[in-house]
PDB file of N, CA and C in Angstrom:
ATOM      1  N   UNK A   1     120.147 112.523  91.867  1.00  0.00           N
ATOM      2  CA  UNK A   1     121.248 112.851  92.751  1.00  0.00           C
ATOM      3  C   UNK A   1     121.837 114.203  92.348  1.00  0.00           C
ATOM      4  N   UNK A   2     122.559 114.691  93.414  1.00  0.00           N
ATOM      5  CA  UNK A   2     122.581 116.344  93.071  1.00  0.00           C
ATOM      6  C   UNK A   2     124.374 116.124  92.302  1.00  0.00           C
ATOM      7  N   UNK A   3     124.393 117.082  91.743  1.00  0.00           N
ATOM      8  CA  UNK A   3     125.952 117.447  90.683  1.00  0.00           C
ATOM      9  C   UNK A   3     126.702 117.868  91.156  1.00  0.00           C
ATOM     10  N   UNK A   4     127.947 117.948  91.209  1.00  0.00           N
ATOM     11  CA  UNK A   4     129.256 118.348  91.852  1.00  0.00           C
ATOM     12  C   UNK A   4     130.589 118.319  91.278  1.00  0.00           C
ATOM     13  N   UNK A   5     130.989 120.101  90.733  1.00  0.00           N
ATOM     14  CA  UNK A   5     131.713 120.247  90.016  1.00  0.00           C
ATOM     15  C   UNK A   5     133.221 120.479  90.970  1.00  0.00           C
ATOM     16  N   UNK A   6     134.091 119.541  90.876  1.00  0.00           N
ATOM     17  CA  UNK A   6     134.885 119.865  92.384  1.00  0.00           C
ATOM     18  C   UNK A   6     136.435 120.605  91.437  1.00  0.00           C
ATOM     19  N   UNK A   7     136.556 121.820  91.965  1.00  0.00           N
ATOM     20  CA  UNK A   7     137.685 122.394  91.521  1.00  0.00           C
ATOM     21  C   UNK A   7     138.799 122.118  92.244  1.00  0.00           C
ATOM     22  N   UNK A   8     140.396 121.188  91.958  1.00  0.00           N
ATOM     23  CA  UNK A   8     141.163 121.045  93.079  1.00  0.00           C
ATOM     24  C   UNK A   8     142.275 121.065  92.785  1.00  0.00           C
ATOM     25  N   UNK A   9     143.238 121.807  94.152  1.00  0.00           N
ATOM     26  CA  UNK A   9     144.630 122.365  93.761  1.00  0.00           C
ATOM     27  C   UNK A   9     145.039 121.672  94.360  1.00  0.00           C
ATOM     28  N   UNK A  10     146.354 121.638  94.196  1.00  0.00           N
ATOM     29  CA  UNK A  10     147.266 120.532  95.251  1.00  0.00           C
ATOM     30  C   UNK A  10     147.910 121.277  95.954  1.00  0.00           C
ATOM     31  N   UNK A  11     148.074 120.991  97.308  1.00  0.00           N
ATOM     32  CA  UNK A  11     149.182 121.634  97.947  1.00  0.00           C
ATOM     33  C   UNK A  11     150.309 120.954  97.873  1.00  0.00           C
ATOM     34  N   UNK A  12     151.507 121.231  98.436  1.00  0.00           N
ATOM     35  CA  UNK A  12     153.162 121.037  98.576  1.00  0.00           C
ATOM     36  C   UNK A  12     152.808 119.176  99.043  1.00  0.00           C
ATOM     37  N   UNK A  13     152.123 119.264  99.811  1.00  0.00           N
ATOM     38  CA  UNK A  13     152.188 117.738 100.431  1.00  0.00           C
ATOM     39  C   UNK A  13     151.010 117.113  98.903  1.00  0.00           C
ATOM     40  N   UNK A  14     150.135 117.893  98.327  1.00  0.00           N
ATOM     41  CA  UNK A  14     150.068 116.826  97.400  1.00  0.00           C
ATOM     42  C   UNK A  14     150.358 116.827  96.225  1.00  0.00           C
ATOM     43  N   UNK A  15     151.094 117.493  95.780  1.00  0.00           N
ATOM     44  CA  UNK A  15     152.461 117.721  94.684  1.00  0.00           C
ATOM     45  C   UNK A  15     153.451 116.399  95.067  1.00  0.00           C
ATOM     46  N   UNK A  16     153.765 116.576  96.384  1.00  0.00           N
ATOM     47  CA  UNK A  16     154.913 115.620  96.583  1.00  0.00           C
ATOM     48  C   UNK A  16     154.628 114.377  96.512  1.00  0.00           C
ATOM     49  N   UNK A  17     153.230 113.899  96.695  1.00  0.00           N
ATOM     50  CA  UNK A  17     152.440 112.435  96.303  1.00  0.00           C
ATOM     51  C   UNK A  17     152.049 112.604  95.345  1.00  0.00           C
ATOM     52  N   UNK A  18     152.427 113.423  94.120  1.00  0.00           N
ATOM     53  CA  UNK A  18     151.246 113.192  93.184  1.00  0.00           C
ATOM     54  C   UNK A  18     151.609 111.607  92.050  1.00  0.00           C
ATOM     55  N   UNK A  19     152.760 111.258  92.551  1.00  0.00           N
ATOM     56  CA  UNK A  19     152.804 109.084  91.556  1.00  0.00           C
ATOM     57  C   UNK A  19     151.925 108.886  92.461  1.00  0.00           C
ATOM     58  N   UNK A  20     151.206 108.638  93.708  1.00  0.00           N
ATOM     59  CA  UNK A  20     149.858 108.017  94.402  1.00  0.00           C
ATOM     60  C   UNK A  20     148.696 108.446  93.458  1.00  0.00           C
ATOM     61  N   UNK A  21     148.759 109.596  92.778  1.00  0.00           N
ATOM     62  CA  UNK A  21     147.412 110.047  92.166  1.00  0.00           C
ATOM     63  C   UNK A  21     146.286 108.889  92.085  1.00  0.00           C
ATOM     64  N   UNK A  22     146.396 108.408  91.131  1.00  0.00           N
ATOM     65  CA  UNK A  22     145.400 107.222  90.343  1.00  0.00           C
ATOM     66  C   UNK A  22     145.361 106.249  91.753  1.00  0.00           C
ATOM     67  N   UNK A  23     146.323 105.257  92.628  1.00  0.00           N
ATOM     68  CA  UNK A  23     145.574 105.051  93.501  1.00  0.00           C
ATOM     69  C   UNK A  23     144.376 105.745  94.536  1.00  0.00           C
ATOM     70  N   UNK A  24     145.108 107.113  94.969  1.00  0.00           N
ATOM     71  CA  UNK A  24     144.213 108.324  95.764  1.00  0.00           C
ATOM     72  C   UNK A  24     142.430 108.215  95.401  1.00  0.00           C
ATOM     73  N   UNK A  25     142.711 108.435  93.821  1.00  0.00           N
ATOM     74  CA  UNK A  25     141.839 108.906  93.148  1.00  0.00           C
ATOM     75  C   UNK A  25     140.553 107.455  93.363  1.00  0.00           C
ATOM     76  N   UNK A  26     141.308 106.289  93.187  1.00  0.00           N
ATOM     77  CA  UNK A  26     140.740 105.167  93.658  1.00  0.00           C
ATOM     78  C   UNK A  26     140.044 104.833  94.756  1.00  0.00           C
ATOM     79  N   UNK A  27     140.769 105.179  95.615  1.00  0.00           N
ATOM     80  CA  UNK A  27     140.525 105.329  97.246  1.00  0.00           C
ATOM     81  C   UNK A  27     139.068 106.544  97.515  1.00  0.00           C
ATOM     82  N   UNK A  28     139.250 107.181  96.667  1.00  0.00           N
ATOM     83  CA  UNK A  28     138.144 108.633  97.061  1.00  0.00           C
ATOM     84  C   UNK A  28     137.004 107.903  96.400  1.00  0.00           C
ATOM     85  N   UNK A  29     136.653 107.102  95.064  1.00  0.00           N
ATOM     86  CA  UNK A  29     135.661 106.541  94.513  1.00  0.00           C
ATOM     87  C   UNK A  29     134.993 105.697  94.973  1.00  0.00           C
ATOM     88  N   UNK A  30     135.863 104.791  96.083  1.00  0.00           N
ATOM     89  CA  UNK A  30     135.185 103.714  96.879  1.00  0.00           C
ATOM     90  C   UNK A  30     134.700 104.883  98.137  1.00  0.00           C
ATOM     91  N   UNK A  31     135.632 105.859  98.485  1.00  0.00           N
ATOM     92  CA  UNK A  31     134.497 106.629  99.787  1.00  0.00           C
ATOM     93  C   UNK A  31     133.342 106.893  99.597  1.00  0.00           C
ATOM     94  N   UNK A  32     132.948 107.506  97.806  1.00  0.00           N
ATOM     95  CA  UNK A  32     132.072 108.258  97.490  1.00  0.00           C
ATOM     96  C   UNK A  32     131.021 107.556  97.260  1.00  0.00           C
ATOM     97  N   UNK A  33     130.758 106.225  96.485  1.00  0.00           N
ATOM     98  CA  UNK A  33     130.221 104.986  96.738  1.00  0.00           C
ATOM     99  C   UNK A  33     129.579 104.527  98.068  1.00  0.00           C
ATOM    100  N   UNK A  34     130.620 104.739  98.870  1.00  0.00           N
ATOM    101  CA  UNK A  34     130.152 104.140 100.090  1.00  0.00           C
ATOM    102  C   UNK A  34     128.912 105.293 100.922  1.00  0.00           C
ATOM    103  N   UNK A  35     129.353 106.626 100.858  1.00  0.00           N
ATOM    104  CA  UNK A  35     128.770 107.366 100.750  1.00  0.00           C
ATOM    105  C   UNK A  35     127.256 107.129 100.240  1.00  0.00           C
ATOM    106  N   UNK A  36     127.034 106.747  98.999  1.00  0.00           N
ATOM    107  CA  UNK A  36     125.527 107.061  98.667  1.00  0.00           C
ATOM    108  C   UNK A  36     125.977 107.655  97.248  1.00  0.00           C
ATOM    109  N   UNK A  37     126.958 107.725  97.212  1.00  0.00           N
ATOM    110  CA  UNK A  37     127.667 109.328  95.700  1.00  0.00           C
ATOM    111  C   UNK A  37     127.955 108.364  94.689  1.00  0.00           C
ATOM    112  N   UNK A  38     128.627 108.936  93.484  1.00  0.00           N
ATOM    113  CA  UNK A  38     128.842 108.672  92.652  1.00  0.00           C
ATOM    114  C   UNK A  38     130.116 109.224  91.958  1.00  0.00           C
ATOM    115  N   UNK A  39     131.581 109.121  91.566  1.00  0.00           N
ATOM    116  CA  UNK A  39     132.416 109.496  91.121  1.00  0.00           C
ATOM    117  C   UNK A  39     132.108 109.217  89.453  1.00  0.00           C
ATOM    118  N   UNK A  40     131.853 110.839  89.102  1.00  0.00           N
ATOM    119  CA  UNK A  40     131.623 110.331  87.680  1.00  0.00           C
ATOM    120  C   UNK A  40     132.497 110.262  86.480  1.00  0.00           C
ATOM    121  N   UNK A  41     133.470 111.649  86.908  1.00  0.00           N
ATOM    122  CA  UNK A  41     135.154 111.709  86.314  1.00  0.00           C
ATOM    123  C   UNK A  41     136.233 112.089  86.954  1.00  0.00           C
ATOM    124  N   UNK A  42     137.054 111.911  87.181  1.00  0.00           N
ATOM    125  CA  UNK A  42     138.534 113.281  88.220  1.00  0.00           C
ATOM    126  C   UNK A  42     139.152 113.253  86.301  1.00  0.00           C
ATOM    127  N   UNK A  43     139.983 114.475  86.524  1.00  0.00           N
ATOM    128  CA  UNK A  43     140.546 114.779  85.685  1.00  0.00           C
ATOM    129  C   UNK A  43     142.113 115.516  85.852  1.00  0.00           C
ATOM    130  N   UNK A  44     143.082 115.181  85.503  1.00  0.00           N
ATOM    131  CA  UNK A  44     144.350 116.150  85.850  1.00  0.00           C
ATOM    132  C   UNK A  44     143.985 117.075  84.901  1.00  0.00           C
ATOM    133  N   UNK A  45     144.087 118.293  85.387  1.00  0.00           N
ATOM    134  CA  UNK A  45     144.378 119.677  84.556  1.00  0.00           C
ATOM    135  C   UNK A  45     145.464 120.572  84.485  1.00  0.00           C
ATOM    136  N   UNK A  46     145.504 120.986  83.118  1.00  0.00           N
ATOM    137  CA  UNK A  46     146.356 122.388  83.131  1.00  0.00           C
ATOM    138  C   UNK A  46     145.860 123.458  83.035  1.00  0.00           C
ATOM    139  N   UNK A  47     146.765 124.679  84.111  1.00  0.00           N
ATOM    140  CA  UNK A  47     145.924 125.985  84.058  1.00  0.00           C
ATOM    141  C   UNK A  47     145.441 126.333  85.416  1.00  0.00           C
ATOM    142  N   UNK A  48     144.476 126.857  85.839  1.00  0.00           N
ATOM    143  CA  UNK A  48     144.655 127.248  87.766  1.00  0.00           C
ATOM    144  C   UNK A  48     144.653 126.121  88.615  1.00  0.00           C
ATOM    145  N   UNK A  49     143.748 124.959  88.222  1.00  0.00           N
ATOM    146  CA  UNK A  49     143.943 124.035  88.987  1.00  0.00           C
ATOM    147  C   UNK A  49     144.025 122.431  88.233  1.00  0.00           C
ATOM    148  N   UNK A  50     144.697 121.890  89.203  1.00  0.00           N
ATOM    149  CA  UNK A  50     145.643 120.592  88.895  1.00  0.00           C
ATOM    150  C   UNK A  50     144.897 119.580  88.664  1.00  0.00           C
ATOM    151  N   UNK A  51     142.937 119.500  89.312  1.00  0.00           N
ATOM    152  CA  UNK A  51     142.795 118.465  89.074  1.00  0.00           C
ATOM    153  C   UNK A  51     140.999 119.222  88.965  1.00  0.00           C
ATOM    154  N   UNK A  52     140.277 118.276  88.236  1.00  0.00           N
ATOM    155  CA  UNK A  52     138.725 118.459  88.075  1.00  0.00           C
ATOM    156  C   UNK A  52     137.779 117.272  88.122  1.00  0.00           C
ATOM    157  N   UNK A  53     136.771 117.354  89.024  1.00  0.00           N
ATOM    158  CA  UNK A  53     136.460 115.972  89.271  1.00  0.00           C
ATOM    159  C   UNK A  53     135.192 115.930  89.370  1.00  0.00           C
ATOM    160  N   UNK A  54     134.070 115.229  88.556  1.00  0.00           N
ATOM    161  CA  UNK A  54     132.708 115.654  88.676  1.00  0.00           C
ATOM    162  C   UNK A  54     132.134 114.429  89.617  1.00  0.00           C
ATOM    163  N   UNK A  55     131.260 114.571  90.991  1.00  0.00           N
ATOM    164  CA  UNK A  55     130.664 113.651  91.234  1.00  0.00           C
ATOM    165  C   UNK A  55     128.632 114.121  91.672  1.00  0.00           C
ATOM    166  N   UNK A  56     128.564 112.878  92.036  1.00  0.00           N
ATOM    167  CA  UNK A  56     127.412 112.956  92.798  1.00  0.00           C
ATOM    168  C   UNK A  56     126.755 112.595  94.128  1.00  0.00           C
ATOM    169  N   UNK A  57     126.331 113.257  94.296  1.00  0.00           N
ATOM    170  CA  UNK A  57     126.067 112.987  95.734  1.00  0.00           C
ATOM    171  C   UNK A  57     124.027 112.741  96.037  1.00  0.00           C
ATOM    172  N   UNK A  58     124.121 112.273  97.538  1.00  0.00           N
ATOM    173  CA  UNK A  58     122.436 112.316  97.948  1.00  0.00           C
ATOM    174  C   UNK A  58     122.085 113.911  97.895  1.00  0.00           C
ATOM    175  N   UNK A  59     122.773 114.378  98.462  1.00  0.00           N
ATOM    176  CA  UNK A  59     122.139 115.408  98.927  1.00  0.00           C
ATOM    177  C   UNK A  59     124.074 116.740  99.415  1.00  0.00           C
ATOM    178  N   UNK A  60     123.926 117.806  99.478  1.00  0.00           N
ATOM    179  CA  UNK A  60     124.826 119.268 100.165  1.00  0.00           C
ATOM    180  C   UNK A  60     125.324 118.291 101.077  1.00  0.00           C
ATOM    181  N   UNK A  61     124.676 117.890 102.476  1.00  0.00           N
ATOM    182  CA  UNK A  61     125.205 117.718 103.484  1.00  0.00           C
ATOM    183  C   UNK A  61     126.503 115.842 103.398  1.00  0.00           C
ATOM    184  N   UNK A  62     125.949 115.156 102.397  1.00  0.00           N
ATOM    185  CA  UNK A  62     127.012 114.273 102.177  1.00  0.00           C
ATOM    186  C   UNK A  62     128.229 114.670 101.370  1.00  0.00           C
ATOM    187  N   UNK A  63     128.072 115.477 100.260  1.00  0.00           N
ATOM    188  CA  UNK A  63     129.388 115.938  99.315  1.00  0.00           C
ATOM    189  C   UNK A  63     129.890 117.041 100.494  1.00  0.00           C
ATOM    190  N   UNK A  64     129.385 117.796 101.516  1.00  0.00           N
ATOM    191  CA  UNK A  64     130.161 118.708 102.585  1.00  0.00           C
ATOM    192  C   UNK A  64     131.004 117.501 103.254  1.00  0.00           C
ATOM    193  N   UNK A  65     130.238 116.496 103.680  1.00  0.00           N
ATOM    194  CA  UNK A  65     131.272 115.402 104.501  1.00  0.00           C
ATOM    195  C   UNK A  65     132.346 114.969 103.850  1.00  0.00           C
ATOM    196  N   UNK A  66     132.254 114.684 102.760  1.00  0.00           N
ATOM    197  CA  UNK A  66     133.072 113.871 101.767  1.00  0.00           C
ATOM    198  C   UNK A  66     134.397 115.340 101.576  1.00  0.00           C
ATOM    199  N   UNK A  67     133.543 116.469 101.204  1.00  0.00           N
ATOM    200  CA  UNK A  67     135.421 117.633 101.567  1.00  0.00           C
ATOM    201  C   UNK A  67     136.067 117.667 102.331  1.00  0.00           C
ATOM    202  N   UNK A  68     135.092 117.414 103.728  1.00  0.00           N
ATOM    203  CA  UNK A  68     135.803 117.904 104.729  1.00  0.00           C
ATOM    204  C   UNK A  68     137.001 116.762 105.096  1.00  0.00           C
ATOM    205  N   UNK A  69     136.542 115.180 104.571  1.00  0.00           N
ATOM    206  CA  UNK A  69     137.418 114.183 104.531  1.00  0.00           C
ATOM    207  C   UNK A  69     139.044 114.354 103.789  1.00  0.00           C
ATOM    208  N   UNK A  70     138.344 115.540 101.848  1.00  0.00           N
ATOM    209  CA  UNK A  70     139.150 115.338 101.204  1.00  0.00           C
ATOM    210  C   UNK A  70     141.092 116.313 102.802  1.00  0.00           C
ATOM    211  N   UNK A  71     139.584 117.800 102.745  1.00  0.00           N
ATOM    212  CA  UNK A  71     140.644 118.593 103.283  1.00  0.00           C
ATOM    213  C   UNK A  71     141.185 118.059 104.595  1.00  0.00           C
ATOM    214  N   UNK A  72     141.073 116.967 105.069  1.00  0.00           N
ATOM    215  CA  UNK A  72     141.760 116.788 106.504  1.00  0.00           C
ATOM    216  C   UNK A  72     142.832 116.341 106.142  1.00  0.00           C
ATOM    217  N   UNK A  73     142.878 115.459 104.852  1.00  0.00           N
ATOM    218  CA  UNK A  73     144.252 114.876 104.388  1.00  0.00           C
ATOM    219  C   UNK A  73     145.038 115.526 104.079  1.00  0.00           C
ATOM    220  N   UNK A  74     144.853 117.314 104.262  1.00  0.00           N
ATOM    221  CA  UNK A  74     145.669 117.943 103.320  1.00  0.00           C
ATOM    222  C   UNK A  74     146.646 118.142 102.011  1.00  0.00           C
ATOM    223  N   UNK A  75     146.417 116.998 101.218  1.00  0.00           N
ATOM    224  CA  UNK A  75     146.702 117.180  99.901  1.00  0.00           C
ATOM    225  C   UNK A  75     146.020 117.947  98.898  1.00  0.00           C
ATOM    226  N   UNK A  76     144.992 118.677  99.046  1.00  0.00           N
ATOM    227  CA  UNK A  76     144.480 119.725  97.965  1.00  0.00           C
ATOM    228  C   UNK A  76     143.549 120.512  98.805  1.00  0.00           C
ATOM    229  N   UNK A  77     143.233 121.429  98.169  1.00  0.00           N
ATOM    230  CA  UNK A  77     142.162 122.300  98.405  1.00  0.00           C
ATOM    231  C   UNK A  77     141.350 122.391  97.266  1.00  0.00           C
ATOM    232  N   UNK A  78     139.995 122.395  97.777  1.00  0.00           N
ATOM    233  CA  UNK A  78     138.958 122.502  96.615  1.00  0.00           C
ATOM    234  C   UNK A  78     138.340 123.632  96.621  1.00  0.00           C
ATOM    235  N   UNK A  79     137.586 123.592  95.407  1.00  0.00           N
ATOM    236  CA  UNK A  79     136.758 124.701  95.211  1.00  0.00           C
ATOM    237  C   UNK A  79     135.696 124.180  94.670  1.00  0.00           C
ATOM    238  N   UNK A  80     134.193 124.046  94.871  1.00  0.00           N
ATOM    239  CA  UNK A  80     132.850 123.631  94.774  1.00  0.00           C
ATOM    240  C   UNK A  80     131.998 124.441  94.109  1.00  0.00           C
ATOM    241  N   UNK A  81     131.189 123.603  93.113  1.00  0.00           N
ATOM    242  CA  UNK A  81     130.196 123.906  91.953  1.00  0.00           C
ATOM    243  C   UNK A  81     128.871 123.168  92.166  1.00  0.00           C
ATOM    244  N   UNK A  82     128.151 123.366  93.039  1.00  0.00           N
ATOM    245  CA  UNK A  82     126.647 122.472  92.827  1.00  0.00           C
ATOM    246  C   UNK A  82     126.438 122.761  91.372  1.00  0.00           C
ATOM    247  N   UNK A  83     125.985 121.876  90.390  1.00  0.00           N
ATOM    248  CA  UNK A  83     125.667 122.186  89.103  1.00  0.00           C
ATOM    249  C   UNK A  83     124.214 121.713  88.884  1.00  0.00           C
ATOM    250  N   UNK A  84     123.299 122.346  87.953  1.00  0.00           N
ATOM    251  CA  UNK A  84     121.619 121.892  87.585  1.00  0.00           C
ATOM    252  C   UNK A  84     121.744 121.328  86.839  1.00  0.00           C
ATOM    253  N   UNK A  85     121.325 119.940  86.092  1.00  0.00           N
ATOM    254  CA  UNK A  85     121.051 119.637  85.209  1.00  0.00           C
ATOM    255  C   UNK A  85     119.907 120.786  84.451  1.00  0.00           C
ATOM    256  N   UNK A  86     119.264 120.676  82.764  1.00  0.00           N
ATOM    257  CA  UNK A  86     118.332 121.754  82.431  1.00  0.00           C
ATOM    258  C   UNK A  86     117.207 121.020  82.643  1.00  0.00           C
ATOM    259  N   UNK A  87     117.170 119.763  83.081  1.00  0.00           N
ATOM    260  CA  UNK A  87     115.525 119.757  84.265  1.00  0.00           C
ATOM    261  C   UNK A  87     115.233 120.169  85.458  1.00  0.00           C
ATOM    262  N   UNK A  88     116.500 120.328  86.209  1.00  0.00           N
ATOM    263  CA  UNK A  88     116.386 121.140  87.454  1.00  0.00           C
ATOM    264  C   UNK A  88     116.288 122.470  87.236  1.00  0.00           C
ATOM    265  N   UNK A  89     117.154 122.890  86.289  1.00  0.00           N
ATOM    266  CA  UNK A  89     116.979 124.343  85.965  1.00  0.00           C
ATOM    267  C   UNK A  89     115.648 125.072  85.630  1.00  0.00           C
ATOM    268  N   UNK A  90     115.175 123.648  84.541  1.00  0.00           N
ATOM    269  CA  UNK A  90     113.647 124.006  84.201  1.00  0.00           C
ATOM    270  C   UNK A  90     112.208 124.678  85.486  1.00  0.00           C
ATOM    271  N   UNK A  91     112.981 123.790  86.679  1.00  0.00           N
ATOM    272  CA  UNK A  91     112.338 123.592  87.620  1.00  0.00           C
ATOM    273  C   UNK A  91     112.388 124.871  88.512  1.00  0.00           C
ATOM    274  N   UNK A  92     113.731 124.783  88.498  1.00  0.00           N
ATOM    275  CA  UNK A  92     114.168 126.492  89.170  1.00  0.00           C
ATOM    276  C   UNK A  92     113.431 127.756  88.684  1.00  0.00           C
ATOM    277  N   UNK A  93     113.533 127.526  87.784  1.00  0.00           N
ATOM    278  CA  UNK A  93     113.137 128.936  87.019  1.00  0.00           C
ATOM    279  C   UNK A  93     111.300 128.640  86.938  1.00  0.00           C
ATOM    280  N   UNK A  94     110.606 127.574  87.327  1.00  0.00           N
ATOM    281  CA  UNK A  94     109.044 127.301  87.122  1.00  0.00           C
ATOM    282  C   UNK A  94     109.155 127.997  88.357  1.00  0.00           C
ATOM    283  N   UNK A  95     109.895 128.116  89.575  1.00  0.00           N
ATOM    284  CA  UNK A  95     109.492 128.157  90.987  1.00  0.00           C
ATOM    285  C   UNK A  95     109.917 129.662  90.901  1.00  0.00           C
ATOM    286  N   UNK A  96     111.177 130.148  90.358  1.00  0.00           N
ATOM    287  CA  UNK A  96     111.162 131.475  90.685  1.00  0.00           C
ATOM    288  C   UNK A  96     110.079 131.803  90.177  1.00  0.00           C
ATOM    289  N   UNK A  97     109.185 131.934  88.786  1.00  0.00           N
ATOM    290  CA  UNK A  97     107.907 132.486  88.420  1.00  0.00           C
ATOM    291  C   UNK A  97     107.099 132.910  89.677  1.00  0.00           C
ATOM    292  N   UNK A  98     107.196 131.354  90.118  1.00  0.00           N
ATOM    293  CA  UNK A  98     105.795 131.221  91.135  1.00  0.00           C
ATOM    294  C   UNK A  98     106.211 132.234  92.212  1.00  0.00           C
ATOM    295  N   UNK A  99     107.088 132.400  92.479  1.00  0.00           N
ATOM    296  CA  UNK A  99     107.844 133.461  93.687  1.00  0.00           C
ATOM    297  C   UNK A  99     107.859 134.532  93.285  1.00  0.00           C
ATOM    298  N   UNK A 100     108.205 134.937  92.225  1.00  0.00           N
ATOM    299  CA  UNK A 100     108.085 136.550  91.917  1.00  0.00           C
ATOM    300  C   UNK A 100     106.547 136.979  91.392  1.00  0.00           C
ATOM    301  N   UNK A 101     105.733 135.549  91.202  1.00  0.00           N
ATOM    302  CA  UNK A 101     104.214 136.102  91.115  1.00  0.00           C
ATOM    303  C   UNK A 101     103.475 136.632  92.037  1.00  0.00           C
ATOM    304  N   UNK A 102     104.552 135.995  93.413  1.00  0.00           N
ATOM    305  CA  UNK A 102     103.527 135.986  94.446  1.00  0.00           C
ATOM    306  C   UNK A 102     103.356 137.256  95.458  1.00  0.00           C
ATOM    307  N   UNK A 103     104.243 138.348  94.983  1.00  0.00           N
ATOM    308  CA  UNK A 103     105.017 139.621  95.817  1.00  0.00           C
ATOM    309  C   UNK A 103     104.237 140.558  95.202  1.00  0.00           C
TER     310      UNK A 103
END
């Protein structure tokens, strides 16, 4: 399943809910589940942004659905990290070879 480093700020409306947090946060784990995904940590942070949350998903086009859910609620805005594990990476970098061999 692919990696997903989710960077997230709160806006004014989710500052003003933030005692819901830990339920919210609840509520998003059963979406992501239901989804096909996997919630693997959320985290409150200090420093640019308020919260950090690693999940997983099938595939781009389900973790895109799953933002566009977070941002309709308007309580945060995110910022997105597809991340490689170093077997995918391994993999990446076997294929760029093969691509820059082939020019």
């Amino acid at each position: 399943m692919a990696v997903y480093i989710n960077l997230i700020k709160w806006t004014d409306q989710g500052r003003a809910k933030a005692d819901s947090l830990p339920a919210r946060t609840d509520e998003v784990a059963k979406r992501i589940e239901a989804a096909g995904g996997k919630l693997v940590g959320n985290y409150l942070t200090m420093g640019r942004f308020d919260q950090v949350a690693i999940t997983e998903a099938p595939d781009d086009e389900t973790a895109a659905a799953l933002l566009i859910i977070i941002a309709q609620r308007g309580n945060a805005v995110t910022e997105t990290l597809r991340a490689f594990t170093m077997d995918e990476t391994r993999e990446l970098v076997r294929r760029a070879g093969e691509i820059a061999g082939s020019s």
